[in-house]
Protein backbone atom coordinates (compact mmCIF):
# COMPACT_ATOMS: atom_id res chain seq x y z
CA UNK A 1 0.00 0.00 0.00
CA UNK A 2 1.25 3.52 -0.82
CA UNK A 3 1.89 5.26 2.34
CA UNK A 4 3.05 8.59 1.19
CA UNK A 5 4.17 9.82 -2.18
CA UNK A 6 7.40 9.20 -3.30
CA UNK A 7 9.75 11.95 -4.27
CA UNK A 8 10.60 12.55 -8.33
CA UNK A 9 13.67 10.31 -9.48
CA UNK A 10 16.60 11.29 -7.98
CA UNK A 11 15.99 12.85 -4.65
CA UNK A 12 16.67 10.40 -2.64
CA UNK A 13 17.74 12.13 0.31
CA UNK A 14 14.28 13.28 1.97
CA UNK A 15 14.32 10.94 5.30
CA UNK A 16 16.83 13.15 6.89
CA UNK A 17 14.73 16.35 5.96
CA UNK A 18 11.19 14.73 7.18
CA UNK A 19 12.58 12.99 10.41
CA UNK A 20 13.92 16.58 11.22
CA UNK A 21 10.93 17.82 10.37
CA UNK A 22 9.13 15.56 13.40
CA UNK A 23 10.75 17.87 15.88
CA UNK A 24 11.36 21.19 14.72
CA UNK A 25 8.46 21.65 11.93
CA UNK A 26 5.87 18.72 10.98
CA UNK A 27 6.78 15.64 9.92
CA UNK A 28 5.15 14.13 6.88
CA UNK A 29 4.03 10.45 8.36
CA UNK A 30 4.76 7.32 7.44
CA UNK A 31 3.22 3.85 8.56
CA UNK A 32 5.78 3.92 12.01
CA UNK A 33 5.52 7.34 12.88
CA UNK A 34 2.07 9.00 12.73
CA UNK A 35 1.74 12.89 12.65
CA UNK A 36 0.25 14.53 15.76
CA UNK A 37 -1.28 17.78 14.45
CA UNK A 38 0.88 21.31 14.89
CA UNK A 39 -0.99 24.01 16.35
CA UNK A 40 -0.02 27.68 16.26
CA UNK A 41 -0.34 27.73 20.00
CA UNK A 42 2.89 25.73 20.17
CA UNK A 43 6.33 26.99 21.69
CA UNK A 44 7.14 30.46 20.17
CA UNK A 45 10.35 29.03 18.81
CA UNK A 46 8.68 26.24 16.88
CA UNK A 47 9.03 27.29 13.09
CA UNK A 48 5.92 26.28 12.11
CA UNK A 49 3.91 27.95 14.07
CA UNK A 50 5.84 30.84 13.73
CA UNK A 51 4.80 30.63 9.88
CA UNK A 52 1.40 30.51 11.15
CA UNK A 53 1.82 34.71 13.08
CA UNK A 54 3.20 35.26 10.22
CA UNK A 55 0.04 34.75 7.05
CA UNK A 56 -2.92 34.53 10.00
CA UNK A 57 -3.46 38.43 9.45
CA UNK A 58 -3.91 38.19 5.63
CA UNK A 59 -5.80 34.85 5.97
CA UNK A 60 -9.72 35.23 5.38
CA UNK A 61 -11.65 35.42 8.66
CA UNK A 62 -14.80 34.18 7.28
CA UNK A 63 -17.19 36.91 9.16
CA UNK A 64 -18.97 37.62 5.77
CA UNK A 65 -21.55 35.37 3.89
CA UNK A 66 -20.32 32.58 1.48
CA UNK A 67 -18.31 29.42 2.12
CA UNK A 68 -16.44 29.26 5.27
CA UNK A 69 -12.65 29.18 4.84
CA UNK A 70 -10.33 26.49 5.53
CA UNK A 71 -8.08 25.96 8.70
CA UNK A 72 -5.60 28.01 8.32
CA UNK A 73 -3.06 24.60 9.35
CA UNK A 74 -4.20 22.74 6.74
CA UNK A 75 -3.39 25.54 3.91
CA UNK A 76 -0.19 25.95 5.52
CA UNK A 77 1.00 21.99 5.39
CA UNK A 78 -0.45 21.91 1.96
CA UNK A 79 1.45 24.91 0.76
CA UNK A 80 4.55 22.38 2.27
CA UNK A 81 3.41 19.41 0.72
CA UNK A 82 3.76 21.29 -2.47
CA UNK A 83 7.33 22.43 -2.25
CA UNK A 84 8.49 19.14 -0.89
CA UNK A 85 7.02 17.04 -3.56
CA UNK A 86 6.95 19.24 -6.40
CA UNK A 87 3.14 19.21 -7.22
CA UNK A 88 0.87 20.77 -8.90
CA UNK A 89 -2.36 22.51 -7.26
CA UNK A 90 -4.56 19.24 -8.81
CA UNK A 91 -2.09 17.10 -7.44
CA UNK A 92 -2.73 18.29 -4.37
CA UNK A 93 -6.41 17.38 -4.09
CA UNK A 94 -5.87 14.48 -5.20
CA UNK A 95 -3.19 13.60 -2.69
CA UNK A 96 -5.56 14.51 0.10
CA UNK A 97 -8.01 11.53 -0.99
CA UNK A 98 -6.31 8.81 -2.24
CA UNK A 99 -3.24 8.84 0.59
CA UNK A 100 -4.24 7.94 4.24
CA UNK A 101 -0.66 9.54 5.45
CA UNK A 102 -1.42 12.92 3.76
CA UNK A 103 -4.74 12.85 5.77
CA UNK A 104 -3.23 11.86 9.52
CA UNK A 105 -0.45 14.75 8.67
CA UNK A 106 -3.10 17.15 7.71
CA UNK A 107 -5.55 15.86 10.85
CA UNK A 108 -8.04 15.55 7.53
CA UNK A 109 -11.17 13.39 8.95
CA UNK A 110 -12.73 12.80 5.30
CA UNK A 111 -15.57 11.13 6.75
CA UNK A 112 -16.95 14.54 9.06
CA UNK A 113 -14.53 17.16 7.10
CA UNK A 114 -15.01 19.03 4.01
CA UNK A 115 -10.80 18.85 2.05
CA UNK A 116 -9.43 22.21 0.00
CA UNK A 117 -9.92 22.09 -3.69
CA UNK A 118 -7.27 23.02 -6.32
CA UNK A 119 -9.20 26.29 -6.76
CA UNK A 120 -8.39 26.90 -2.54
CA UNK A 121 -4.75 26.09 -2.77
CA UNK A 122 -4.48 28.11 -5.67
CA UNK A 123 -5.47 30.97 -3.84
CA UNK A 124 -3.70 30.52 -1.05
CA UNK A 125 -0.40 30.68 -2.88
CA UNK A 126 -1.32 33.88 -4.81
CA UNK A 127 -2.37 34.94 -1.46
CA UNK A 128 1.08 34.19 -0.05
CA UNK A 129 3.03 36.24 -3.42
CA UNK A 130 0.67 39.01 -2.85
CA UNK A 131 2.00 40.06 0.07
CA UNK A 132 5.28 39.24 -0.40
CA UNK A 133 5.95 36.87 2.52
CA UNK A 134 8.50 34.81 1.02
CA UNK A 135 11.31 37.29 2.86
CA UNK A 136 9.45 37.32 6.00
CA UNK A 137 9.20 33.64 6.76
CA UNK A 138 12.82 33.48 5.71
CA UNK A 139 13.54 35.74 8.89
CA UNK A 140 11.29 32.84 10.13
CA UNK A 141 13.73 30.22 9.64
CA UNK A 142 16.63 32.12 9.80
CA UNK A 143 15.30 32.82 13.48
CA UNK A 144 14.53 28.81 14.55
CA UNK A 145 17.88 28.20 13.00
CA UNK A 146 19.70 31.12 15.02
CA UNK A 147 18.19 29.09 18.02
CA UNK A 148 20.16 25.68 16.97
CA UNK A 149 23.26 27.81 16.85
CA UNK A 150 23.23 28.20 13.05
CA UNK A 151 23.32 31.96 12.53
CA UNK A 152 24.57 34.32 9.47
CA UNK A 153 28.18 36.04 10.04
CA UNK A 154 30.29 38.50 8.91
CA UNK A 155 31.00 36.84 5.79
CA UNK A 156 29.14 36.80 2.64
CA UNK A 157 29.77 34.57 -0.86
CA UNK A 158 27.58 35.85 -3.77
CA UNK A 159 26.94 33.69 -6.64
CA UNK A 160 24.35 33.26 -9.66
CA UNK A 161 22.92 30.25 -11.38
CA UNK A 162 20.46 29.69 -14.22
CA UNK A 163 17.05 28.51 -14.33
CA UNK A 164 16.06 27.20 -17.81
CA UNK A 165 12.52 28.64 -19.20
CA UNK A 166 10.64 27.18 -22.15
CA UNK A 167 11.76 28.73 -25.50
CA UNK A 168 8.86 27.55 -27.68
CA UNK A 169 6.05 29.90 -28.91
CA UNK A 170 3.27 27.58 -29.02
CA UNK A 171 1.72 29.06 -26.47
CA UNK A 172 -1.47 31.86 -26.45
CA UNK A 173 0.78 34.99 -27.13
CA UNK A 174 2.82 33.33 -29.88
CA UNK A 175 6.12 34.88 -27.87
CA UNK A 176 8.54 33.37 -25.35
CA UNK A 177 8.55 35.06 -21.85
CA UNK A 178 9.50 38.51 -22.62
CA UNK A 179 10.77 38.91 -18.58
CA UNK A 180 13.43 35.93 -19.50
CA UNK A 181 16.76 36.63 -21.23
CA UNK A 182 19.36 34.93 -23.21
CA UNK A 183 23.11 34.35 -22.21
CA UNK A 184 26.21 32.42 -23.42
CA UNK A 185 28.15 30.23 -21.00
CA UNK A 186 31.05 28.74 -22.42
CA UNK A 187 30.00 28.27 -26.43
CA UNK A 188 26.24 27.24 -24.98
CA UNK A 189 23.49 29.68 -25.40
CA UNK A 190 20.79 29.80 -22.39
CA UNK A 191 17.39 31.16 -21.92
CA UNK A 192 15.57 31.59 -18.85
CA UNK A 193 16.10 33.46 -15.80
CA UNK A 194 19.19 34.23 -12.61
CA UNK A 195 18.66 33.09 -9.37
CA UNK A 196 21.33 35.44 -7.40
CA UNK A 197 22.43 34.23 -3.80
CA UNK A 198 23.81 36.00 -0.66
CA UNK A 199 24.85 33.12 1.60
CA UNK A 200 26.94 33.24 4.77
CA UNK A 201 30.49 31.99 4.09
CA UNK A 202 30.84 29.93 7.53
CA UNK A 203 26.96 28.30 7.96
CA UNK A 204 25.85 28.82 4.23
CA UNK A 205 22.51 29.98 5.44
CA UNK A 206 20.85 31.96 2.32
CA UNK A 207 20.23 35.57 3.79
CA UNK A 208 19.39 37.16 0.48
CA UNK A 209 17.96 36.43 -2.75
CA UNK A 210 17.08 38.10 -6.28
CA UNK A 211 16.06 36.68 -9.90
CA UNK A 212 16.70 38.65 -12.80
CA UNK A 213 16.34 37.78 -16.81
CA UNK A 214 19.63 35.29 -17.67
CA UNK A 215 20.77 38.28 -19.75
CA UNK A 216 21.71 40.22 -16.27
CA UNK A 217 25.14 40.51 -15.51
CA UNK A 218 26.10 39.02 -12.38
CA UNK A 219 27.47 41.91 -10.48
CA UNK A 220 23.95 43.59 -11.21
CA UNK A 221 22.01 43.01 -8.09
CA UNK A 222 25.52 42.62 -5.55
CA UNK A 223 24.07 45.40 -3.19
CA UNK A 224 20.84 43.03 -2.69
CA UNK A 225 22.97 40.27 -1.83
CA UNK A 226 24.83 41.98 1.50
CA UNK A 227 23.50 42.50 4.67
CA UNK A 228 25.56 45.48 5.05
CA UNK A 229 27.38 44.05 8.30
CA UNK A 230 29.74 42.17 6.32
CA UNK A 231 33.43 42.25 7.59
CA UNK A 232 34.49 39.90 3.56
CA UNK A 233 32.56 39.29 0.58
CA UNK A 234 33.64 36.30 -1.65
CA UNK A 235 32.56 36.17 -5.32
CA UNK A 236 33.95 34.39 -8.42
CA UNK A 237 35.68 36.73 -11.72
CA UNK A 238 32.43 37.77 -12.14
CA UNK A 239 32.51 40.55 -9.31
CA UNK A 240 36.14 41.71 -9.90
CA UNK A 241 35.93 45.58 -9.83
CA UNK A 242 32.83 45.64 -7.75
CA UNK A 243 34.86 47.11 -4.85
CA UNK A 244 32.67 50.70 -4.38
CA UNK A 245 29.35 48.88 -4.69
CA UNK A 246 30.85 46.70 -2.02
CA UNK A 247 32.31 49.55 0.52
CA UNK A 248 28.88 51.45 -0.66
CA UNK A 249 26.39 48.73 0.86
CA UNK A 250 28.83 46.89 3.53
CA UNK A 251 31.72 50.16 4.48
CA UNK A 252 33.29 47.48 6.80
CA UNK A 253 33.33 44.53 4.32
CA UNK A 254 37.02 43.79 2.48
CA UNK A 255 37.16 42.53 -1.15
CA UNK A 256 37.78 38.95 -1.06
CA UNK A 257 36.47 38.22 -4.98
CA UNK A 258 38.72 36.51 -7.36
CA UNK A 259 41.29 38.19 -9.45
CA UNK A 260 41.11 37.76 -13.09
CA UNK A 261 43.84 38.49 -15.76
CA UNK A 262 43.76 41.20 -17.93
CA UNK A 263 45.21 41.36 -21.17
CA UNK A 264 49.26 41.35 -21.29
CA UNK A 265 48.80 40.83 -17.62
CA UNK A 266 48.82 37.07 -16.56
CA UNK A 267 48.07 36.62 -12.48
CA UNK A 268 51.13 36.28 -10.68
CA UNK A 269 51.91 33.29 -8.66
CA UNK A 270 50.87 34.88 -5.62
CA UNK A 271 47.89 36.45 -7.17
CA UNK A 272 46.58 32.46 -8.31
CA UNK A 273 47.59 31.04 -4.83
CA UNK A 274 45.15 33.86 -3.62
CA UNK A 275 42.49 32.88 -5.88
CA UNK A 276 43.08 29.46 -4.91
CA UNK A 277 42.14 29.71 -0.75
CA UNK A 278 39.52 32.18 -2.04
CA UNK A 279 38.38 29.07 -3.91
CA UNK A 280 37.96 26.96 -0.76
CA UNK A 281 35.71 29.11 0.78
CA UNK A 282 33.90 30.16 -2.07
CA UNK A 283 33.04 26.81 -2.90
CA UNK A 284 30.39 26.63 -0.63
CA UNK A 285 27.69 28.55 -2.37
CA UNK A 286 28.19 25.24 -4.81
CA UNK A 287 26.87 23.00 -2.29
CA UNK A 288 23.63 25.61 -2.03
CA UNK A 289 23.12 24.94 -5.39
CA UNK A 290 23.89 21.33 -6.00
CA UNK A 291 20.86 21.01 -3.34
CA UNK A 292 18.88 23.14 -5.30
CA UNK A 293 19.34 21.55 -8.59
CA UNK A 294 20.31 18.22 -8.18
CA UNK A 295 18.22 17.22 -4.69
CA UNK A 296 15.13 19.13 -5.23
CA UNK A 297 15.36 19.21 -9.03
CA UNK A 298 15.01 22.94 -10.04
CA UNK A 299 16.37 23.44 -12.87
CA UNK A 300 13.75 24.90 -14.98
CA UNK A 301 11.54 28.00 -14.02
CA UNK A 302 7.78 26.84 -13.21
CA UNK A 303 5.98 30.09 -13.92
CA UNK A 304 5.65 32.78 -16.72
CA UNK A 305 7.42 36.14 -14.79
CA UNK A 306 9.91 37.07 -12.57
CA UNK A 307 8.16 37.67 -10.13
CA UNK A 308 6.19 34.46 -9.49
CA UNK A 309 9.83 32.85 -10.04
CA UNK A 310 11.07 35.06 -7.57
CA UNK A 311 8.12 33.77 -5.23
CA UNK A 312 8.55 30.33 -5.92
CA UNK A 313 12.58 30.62 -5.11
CA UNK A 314 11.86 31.56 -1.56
CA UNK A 315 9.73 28.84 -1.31
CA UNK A 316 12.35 26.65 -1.67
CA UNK A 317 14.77 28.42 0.15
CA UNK A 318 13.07 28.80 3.57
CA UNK A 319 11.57 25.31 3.66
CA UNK A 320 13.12 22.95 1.94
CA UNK A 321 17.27 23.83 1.17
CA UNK A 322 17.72 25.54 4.23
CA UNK A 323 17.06 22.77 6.65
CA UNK A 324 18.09 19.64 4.15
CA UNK A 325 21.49 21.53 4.01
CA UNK A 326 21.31 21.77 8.20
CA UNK A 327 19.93 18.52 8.63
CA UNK A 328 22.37 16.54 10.64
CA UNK A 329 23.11 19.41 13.27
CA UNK A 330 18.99 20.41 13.87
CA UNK A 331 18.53 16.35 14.09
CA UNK A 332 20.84 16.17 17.06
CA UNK A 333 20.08 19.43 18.17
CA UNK A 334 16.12 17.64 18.06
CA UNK A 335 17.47 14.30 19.38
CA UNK A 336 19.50 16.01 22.42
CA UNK A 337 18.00 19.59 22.97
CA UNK A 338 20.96 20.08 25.22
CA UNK A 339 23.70 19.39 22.97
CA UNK A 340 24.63 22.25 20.36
């Protein structure tokens, strides 16, 4: 019997994130360990109900006529459910019937209850990118991981990847996304969008985040990326020459990107052992992505727009890389609340 549905091919690694999320969040259930529902009267630290403050003000109160809304819980762990398992808003409802787990995690009584349609969770996302609370539950987490000792520095890595986006016009406009852009890495040509990363160069926590069109230089949105109490900022070639913006946003931050060569000028010896310990600790913002892309399997932008992209990245940040990258320390943290 089908218990609980089973990640996309290749993520693999979604025990650790779940059992974790038993302690600290929800866990999704399986046949040994059966969910006991979350309530936003829990502990003030506990993230979820944190998340809970957090949309409750925007959330319908239901003190007019017409259909009463949903529990507020159940929206939430849907709007999870979603981001975990990569599915779609019909997806969803159908989840919520055929899977017994999904049900018992939810607290979802079919028999005396009345479960969300696709039309429900669809506006309970849009509700969630109206207001723009992607950043704000990201202080969220950032907050219930501060509390397991895992808190953002003095040092900042910036970094860029791309996010593929359809390039065929058979679509109602007869045009590609016109918010998307085109860029060349290596001899490849690329369309789609930039997902640009601030991440802290000792925890690699994600403290800032921006998506432009692919066609966006790098060093474009740098001053988004820094929390302005930076004391070094790491960056690949890329961000060579970038030193005002730097001093401009962060006036106690040094310039730790990579030197490049210029033309009749080839890096001294010292200059590529530089770039080489640079190289160590830049590398980190690598594993950020290799969870992104290769773990949770986004390599291609879901949604028409920036914006909605933009959305949909801090999704995944605050709720799904975040705490799969942090897994091992909040499970012993969970397992041993005394030991750091």
């Amino acid at each position: 019997m089908k218990i609980f549905p089973q990640p996309t091919e290749g993520v693999v690694h979604v025990a650790p994130l779940t059992t974790y999320l038993r302690h600290g969040w929800v866990r999704p259930p399986s046949q040994d360990h059966p969910a006991a529902p979350v309530s936003a009267n829990d502990e003030p630290g506990h993230a979820l109900a944190g998340a809970l403050r957090l949309v409750e003000p925007f959330y319908p109160k239901g003190e007019g006529p017409g259909r009463r809304p949903k529990p507020l819980l159940w929206m939430l762990k849907l709007y999870f459910l979603q981001i975990w398992y990569s599915l779609s808003d019909p997806q969803t409802e159908e989840l919520m019937h055929d899977s017994h787990a999904v049900q018992q995690f939810l607290g979802l009584d079919l028999g005396r209850d009345d479960p969300s349609d696709e039309t429900t969770i669809l506006r309970f996302r849009h509700l969630v990118e109206k207001h723009r609370l992607g950043p704000k539950m990201l202080q969220v987490v950032n907050h219930h991981l501060a509390s397991h000792g895992i808190k953002v520095h003095q040092g900042t890595i910036v970094d860029a990847t791309l996010i593929s986006a359809p390039t065929s016009k058979k679509n109602r406009s007869q045009s590609r996304d016109p918010e998307m852009g085109s860029t060349r890495k290596g001899n490849q040509w690329h369309f789609g969008a930039k997902v640009h990363v601030g991440v802290d160069s000792r925890t690699k926590v994600i403290h800032s985040l921006s998506v432009t069109g692919a066609n966006v230089h790098d060093s474009r949105p740098l001053p988004e990326l820094l929390h302005g109490q930076e004391k070094r900022v790491y960056g690949d070639r890329a961000y060579v020459g970038q030193r005002e913006a730097i001093r401009r946003k962060a006036p106690g931050a040094k310039d730790f990107t990579q030197r490049r060569a210029a033309r009749g000028r080839p890096l001294s010896e010292a200059e590529r052992a530089g770039n080489r310990w640079k190289s160590r600790v830049r590398s980190r913002v690598e594993h950020v992505f290799g969870v992104m892309k290769h773990v949770f399997r986004w390599r291609r932008g879901r949604f028409r727009g920036l914006e909605k992209n933009l959305q949909y990245a801090w999704r995944w940040w605050r709720v799904s890389i975040f705490i799969y990258l942090h897994r091992r320390r909040l499970l012993r943290r969970a397992a041993s609340p005394g030991v750091s």
